[in-house]
C-alpha atoms as a PDB file:
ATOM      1  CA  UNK A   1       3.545  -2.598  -5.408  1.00  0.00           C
ATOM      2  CA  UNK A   2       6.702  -4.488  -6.498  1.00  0.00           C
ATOM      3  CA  UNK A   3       8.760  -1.809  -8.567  1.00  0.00           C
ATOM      4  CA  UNK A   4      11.955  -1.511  -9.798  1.00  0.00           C
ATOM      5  CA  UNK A   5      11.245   1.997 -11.424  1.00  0.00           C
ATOM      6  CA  UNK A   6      11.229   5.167  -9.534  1.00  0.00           C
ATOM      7  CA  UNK A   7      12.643   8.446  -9.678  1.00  0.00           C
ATOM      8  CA  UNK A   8      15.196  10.065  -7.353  1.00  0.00           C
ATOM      9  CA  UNK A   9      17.211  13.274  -7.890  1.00  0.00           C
ATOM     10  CA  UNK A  10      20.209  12.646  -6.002  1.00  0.00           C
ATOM     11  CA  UNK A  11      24.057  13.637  -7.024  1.00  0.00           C
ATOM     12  CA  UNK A  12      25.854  12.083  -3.577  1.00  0.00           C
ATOM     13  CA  UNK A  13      23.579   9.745  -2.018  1.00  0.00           C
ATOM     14  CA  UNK A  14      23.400  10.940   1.564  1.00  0.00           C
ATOM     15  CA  UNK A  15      19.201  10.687   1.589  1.00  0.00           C
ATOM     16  CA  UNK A  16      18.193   8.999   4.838  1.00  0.00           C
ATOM     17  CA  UNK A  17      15.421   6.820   4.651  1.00  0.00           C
ATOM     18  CA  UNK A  18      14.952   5.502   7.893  1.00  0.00           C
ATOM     19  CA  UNK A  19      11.438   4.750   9.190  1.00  0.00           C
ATOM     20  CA  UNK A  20       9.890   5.817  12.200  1.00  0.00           C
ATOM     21  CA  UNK A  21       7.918   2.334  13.774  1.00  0.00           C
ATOM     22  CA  UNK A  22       5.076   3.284  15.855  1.00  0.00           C
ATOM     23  CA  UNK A  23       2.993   0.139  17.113  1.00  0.00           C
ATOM     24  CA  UNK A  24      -0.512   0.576  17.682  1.00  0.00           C
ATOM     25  CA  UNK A  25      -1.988  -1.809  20.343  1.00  0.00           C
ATOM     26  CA  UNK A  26      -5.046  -4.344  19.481  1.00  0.00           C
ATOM     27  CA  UNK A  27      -8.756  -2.810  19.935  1.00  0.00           C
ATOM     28  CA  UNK A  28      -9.645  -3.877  22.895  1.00  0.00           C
ATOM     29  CA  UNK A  29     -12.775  -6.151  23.174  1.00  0.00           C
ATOM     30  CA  UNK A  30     -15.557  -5.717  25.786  1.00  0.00           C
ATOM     31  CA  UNK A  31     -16.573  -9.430  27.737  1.00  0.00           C
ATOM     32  CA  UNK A  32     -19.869 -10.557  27.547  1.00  0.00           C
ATOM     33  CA  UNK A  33     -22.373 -12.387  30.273  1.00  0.00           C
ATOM     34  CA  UNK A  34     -21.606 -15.807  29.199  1.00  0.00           C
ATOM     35  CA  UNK A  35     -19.917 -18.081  31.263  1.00  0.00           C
ATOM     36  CA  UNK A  36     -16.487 -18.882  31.539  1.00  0.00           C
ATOM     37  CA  UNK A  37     -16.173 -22.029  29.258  1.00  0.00           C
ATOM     38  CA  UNK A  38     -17.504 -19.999  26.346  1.00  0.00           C
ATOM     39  CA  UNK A  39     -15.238 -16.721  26.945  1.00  0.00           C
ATOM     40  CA  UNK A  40     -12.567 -17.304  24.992  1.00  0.00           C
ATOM     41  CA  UNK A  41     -14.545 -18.622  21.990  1.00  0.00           C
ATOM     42  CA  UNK A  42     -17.064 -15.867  21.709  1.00  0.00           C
ATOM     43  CA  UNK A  43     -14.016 -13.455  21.825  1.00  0.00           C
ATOM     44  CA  UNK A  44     -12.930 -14.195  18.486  1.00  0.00           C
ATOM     45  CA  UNK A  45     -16.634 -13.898  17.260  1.00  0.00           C
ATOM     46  CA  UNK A  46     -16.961 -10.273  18.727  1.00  0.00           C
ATOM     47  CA  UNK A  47     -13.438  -9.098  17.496  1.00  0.00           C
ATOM     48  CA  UNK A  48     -14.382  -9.867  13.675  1.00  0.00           C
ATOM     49  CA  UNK A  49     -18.474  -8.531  14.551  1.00  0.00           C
ATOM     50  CA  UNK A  50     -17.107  -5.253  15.731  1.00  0.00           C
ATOM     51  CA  UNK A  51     -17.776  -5.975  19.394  1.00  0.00           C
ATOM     52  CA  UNK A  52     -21.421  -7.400  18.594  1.00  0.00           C
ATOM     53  CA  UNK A  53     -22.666 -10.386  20.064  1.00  0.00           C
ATOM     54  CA  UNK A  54     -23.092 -12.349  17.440  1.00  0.00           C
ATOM     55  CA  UNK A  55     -21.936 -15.807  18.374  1.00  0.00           C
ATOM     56  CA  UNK A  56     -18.496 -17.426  16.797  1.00  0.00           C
ATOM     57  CA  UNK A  57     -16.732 -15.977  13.328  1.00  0.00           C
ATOM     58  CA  UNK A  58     -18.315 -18.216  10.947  1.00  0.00           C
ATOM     59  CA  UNK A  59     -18.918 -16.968   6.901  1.00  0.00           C
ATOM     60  CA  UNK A  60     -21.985 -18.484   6.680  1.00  0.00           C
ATOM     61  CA  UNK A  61     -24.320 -16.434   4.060  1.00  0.00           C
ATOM     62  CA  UNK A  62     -26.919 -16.264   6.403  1.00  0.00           C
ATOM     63  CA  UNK A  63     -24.972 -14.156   9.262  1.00  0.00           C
ATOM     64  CA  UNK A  64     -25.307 -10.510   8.848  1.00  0.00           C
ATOM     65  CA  UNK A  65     -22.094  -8.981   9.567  1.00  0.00           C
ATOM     66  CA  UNK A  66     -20.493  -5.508   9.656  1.00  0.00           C
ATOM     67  CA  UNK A  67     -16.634  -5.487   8.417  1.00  0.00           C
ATOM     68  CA  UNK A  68     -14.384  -4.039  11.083  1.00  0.00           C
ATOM     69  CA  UNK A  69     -11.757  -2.024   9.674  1.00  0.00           C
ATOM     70  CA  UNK A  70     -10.421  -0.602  12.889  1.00  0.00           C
ATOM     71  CA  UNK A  71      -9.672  -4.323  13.825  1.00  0.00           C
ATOM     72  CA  UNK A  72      -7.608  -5.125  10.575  1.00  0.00           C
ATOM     73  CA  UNK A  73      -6.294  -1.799  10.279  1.00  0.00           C
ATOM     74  CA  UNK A  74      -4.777  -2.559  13.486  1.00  0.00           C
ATOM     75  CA  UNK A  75      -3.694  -6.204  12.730  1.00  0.00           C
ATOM     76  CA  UNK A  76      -1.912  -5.384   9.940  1.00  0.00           C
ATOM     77  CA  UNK A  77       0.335  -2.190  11.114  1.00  0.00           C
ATOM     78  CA  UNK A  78       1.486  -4.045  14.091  1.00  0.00           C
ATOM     79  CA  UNK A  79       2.702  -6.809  11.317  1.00  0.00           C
ATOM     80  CA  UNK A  80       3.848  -4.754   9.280  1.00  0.00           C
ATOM     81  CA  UNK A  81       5.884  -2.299  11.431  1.00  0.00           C
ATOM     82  CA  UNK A  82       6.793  -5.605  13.044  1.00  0.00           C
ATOM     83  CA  UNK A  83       7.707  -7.935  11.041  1.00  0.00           C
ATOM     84  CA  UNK A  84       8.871  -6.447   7.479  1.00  0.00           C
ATOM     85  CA  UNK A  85      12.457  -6.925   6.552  1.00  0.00           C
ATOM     86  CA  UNK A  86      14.607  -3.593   7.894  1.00  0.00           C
ATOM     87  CA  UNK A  87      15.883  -3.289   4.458  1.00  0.00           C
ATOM     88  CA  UNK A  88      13.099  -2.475   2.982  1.00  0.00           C
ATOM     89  CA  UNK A  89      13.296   1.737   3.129  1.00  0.00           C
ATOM     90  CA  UNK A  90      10.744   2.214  -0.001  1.00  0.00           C
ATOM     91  CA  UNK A  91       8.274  -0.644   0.830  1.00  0.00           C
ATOM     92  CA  UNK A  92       8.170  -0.014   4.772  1.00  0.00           C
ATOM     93  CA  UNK A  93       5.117   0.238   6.817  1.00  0.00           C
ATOM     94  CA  UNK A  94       5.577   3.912   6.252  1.00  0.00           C
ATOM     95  CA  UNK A  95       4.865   3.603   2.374  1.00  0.00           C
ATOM     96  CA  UNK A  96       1.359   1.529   3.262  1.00  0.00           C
ATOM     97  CA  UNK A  97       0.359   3.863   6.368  1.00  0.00           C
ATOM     98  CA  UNK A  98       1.672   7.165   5.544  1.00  0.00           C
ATOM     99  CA  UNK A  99       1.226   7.176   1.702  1.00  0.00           C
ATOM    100  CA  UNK A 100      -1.163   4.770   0.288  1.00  0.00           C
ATOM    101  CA  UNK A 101      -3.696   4.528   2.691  1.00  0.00           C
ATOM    102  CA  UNK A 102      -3.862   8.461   2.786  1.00  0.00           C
ATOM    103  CA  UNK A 103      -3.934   9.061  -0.873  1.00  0.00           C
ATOM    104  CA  UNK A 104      -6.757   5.951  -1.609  1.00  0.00           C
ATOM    105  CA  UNK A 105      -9.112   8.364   0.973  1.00  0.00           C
ATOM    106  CA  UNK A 106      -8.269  11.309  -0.790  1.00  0.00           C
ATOM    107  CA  UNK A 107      -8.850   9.796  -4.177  1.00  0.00           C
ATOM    108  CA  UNK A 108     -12.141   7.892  -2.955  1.00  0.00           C
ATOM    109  CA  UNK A 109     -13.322  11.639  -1.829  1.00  0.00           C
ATOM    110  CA  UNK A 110     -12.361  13.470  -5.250  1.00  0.00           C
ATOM    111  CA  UNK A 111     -13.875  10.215  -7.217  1.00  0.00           C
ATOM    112  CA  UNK A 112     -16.978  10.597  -5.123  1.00  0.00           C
ATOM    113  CA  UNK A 113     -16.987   6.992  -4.005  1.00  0.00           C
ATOM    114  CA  UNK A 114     -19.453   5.854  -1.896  1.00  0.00           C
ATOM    115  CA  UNK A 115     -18.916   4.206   1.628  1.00  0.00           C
ATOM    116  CA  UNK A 116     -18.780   0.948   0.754  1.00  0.00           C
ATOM    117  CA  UNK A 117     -16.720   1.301  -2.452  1.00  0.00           C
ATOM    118  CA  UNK A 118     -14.542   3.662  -0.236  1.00  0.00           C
ATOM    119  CA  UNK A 119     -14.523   0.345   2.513  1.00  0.00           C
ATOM    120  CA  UNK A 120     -12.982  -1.686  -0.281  1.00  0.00           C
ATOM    121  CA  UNK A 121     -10.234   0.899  -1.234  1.00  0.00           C
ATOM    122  CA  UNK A 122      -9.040   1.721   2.429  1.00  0.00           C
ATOM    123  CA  UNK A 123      -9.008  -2.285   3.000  1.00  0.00           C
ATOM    124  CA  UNK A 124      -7.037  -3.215  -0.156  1.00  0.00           C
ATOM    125  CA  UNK A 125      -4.211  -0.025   0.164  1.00  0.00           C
ATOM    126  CA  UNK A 126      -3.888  -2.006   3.674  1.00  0.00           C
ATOM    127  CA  UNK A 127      -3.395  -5.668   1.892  1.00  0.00           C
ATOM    128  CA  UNK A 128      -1.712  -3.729  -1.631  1.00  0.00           C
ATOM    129  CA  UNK A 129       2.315  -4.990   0.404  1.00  0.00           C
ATOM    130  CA  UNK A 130       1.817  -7.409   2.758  1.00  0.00           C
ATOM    131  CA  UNK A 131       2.678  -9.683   0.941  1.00  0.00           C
ATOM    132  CA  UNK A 132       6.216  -8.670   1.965  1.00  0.00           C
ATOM    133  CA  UNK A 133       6.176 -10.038   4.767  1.00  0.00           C
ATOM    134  CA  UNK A 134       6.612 -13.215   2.813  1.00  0.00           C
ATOM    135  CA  UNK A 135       8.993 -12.648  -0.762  1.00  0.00           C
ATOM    136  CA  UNK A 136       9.904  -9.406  -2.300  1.00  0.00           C
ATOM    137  CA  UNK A 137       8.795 -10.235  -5.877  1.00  0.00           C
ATOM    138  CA  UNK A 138       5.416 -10.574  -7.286  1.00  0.00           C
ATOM    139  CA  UNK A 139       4.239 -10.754  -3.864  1.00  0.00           C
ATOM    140  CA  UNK A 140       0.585  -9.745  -4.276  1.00  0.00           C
ATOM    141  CA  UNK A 141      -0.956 -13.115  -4.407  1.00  0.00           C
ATOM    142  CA  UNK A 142       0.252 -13.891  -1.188  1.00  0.00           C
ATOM    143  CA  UNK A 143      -0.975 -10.419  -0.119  1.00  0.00           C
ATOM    144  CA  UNK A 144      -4.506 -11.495  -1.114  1.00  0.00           C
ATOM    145  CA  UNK A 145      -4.174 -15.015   0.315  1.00  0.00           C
ATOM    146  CA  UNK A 146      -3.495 -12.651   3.730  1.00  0.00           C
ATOM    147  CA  UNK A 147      -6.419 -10.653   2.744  1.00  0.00           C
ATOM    148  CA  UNK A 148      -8.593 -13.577   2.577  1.00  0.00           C
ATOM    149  CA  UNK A 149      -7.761 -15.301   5.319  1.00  0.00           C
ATOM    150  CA  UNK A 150      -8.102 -12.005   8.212  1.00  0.00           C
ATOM    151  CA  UNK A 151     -10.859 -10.607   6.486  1.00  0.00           C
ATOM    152  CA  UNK A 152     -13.711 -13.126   6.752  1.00  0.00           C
ATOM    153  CA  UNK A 153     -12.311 -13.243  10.217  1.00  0.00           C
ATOM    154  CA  UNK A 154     -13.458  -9.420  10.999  1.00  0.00           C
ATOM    155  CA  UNK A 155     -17.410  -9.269   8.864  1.00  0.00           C
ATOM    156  CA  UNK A 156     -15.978  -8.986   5.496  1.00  0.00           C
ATOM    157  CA  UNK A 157     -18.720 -10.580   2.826  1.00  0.00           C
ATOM    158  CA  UNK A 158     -17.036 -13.185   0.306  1.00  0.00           C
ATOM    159  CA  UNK A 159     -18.263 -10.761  -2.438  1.00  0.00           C
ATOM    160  CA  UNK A 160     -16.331  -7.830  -0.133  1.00  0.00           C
ATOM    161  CA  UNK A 161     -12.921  -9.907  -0.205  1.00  0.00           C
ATOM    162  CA  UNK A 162     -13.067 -10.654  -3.816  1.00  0.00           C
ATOM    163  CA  UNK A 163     -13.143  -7.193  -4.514  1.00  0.00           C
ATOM    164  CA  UNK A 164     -10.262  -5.762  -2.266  1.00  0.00           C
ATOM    165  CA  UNK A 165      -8.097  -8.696  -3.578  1.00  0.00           C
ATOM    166  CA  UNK A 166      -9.160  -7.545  -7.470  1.00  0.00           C
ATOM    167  CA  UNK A 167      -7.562  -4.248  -6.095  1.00  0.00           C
ATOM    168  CA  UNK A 168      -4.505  -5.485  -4.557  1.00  0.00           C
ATOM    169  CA  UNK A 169      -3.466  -7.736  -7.543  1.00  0.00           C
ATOM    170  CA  UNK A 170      -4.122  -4.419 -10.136  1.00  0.00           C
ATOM    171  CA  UNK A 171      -1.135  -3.107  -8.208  1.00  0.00           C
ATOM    172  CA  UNK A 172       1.350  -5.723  -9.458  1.00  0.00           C
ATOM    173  CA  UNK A 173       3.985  -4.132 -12.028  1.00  0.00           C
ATOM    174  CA  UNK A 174       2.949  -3.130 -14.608  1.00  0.00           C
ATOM    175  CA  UNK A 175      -0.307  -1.917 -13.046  1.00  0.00           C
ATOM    176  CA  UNK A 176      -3.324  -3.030 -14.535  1.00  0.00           C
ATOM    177  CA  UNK A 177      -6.453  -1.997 -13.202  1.00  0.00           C
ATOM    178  CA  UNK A 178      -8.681  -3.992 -16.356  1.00  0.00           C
ATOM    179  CA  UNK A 179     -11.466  -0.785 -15.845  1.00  0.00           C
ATOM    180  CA  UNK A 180     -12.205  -1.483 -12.618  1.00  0.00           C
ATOM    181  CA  UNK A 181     -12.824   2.051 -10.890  1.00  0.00           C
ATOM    182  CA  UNK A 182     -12.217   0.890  -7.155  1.00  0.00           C
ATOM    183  CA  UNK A 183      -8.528  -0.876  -8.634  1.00  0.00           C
ATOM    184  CA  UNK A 184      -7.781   2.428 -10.784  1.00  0.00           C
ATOM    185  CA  UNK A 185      -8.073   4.299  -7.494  1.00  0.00           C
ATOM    186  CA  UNK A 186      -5.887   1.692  -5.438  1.00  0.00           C
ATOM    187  CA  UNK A 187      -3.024   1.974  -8.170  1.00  0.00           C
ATOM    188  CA  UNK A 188      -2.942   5.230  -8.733  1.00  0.00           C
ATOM    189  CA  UNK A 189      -2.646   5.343  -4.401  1.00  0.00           C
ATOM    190  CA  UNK A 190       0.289   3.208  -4.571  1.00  0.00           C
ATOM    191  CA  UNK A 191       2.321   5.674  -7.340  1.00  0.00           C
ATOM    192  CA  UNK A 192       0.713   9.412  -5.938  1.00  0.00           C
ATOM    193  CA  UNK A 193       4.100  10.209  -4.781  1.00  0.00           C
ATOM    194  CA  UNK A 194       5.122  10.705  -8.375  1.00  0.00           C
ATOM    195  CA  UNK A 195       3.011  13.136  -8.370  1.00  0.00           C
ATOM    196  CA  UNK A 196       3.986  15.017  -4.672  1.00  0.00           C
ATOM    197  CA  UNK A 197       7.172  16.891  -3.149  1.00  0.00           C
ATOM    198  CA  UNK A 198       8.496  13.627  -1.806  1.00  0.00           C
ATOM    199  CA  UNK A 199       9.388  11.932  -5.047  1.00  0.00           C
ATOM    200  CA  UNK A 200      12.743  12.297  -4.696  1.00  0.00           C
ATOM    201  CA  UNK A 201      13.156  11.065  -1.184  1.00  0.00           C
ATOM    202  CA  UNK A 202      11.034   8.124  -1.811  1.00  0.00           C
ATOM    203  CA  UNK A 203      13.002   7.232  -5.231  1.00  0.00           C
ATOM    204  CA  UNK A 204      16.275   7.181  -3.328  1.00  0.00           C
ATOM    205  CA  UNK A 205      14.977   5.173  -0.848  1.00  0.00           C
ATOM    206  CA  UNK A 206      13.647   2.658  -3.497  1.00  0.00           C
ATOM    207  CA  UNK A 207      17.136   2.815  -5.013  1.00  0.00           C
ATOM    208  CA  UNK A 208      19.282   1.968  -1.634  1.00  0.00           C
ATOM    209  CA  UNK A 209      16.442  -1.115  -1.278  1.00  0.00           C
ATOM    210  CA  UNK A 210      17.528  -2.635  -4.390  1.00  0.00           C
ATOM    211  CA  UNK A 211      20.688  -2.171  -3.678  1.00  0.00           C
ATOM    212  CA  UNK A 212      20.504  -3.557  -0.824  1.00  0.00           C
ATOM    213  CA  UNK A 213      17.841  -6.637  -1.059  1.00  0.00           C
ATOM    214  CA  UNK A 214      19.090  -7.750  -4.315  1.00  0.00           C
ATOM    215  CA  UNK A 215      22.915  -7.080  -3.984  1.00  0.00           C
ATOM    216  CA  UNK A 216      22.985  -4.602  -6.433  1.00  0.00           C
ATOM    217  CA  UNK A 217      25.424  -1.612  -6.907  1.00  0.00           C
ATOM    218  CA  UNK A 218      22.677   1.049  -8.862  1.00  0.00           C
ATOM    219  CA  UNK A 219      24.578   4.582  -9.609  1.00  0.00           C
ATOM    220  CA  UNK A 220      22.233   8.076  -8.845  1.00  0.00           C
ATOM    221  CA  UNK A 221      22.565   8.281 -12.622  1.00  0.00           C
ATOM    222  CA  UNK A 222      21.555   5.251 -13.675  1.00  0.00           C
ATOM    223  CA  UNK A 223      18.520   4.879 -11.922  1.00  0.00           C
ATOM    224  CA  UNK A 224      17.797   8.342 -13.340  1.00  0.00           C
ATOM    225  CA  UNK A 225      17.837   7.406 -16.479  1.00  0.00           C
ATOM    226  CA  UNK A 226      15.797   4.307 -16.021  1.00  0.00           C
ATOM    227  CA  UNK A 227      13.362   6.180 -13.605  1.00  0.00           C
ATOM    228  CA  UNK A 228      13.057   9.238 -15.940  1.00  0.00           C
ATOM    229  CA  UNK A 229      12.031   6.001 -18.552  1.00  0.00           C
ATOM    230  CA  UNK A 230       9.711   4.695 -16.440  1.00  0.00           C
ATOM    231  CA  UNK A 231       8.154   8.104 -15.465  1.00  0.00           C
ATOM    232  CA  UNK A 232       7.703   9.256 -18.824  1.00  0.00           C
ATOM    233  CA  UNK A 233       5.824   6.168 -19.703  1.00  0.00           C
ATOM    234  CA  UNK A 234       3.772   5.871 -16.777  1.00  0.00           C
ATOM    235  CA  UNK A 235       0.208   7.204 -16.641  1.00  0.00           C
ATOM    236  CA  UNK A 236      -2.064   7.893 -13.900  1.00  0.00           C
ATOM    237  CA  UNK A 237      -5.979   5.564 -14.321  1.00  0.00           C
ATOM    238  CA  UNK A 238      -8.119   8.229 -12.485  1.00  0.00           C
ATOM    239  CA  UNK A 239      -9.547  11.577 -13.409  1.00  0.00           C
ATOM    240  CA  UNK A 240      -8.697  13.019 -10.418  1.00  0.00           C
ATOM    241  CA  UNK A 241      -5.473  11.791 -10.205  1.00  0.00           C
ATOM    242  CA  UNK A 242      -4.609  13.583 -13.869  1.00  0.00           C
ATOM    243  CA  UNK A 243      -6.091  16.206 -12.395  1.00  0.00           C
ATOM    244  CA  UNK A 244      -4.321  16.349  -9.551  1.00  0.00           C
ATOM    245  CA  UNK A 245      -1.193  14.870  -9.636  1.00  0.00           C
ATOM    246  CA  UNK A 246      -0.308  14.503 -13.039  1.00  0.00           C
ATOM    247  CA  UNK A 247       1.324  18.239 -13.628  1.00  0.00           C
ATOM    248  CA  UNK A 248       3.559  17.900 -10.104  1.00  0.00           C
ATOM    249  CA  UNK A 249       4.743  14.705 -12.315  1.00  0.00           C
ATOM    250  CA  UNK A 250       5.247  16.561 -15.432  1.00  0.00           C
ATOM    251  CA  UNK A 251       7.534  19.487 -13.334  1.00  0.00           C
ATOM    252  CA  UNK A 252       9.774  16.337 -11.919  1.00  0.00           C
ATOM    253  CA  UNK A 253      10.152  15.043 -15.729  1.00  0.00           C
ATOM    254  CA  UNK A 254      11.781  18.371 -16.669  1.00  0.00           C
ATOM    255  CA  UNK A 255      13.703  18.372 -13.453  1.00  0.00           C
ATOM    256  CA  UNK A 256      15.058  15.112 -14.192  1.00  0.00           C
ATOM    257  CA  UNK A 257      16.011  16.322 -17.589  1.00  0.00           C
ATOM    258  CA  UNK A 258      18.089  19.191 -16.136  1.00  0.00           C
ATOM    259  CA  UNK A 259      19.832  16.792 -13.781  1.00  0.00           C
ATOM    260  CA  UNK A 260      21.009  14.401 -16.345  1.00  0.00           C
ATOM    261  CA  UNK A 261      22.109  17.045 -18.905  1.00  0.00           C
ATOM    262  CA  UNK A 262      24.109  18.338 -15.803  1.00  0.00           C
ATOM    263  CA  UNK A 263      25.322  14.985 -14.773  1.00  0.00           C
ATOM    264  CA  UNK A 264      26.310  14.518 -18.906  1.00  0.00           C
ATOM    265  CA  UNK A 265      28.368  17.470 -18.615  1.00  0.00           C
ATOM    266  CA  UNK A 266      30.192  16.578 -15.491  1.00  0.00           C
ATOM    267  CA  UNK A 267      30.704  12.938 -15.972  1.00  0.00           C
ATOM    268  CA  UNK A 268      29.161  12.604 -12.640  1.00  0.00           C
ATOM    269  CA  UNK A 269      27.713   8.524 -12.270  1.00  0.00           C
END
């Protein structure tokens, strides 16, 4: 997600949003009795066939393949714990591995999605901000391009990778998810902490990121009053997520009130 909406209750801006960077090392791939001139080719192969012998990684139709998530789950946190800008404290590795990724599995179990539709959620929460790693705004094509390129590489079907990039570009602001279940699911992964006991730590992280990757000098009050905007008109796509989420939202709304009218009173910026 590219934002600049969030919420954040903060009167003296002492939140600390540093990240914790964890690297996890590359799956390990087992050799296979071929001889040495063919090693390092078939390598590649077994990588993206989930340790299968199964020859080199071409996308041809005819190969039956079996995506392996553990292989790009693991490709993409070491980039992304790696290689993101430090500046970024909202759109860190921690927002794709600690809070998107969990909520898409807990919405795919409450939305009773099946494996496969569940496949295609997990993969696209991982793609939903790589795209990073490149430019911070409207990013998501190139997070797609990313997504294309490493997943036929590891088993996923062209049909697979059209989907999770359908997903990742629903999560461009404004979010628009055009009906699709699987993208209703992603989005509403990407924006559950709206709806948890870390929005306000995650809103003033957002805030100190613009500040800080677009040179901009936001007051705690004005980004309340544009977050408590944004918040009021922002809607969550999934049943479960209305269900859910939606009345932790509605208790930060009224919280938000209470801080402004306070700040008002005060003429605290």
């Amino acid at each position: 997600m590219t934002s600049s909406h969030a919420i954040t209750i903060s009167t003296n801006g002492s939140t600390t949003c540093a990240e914790t960077r964890h690297l996890t090392p590359p799956a390990s791939t087992s050799s296979h009795q071929h001889n040495q001139s063919h090693l390092k080719q078939q390598h590649l192969g077994n990588v993206a066939n989930g340790g299968s012998d199964k020859g080199n990684h071409s996308t041809s139709p005819s190969c039956s393949k079996t995506p392996n998530f553990h292989n790009v789950y693991t490709i993409v946190r070491s980039l992304l714990y790696s290689k993101l800008d430090g500046r970024l404290l909202y759109h860190g590795a921690d927002h794709t591995f600690g809070e998107v990724l969990p909520a898409a599995i807990r919405l795919a179990k409450w939305e009773k999605l099946t494996e496969e539709d569940t496949l295609i959620v997990k993969t696209a929460a991982l793609f939903h901000d790589t795209g990073f790693l490149d430019q911070y705004d409207r990013n998501e094509p190139l997070g797609c391009q990313r997504a294309k390129d490493l997943l036929q590489e590891n088993g996923y079907s062209e049909n697979q990778v059209k989907r999770v990039c359908e997903c990742v570009m629903a999560t461009q602001m404004p979010q628009n998810p055009k009906g699709n279940l699987l993208a209703e699911v992603v989005c509403d992964a990407d924006l559950a902490y709206l709806g948890t006991d870390n929005l306000f730590l995650r809103s003033e992280c957002l805030r100190l990121e613009l500040n800080a990757v677009k040179n901009l000098d936001i007051s705690p009050r004005q980004w309340n009053i544009t977050s408590l905007e944004f918040l009021r008109n922002h809607s969550y796509w999934t049943k479960s997520a209305n269900e859910r989420l939606k009345p932790i939202k509605e208790m930060h709304i009224h919280r938000m009130m209470e801080l402004l009218n306070m700040q008002e009173g005060s003429n605290l910026e």
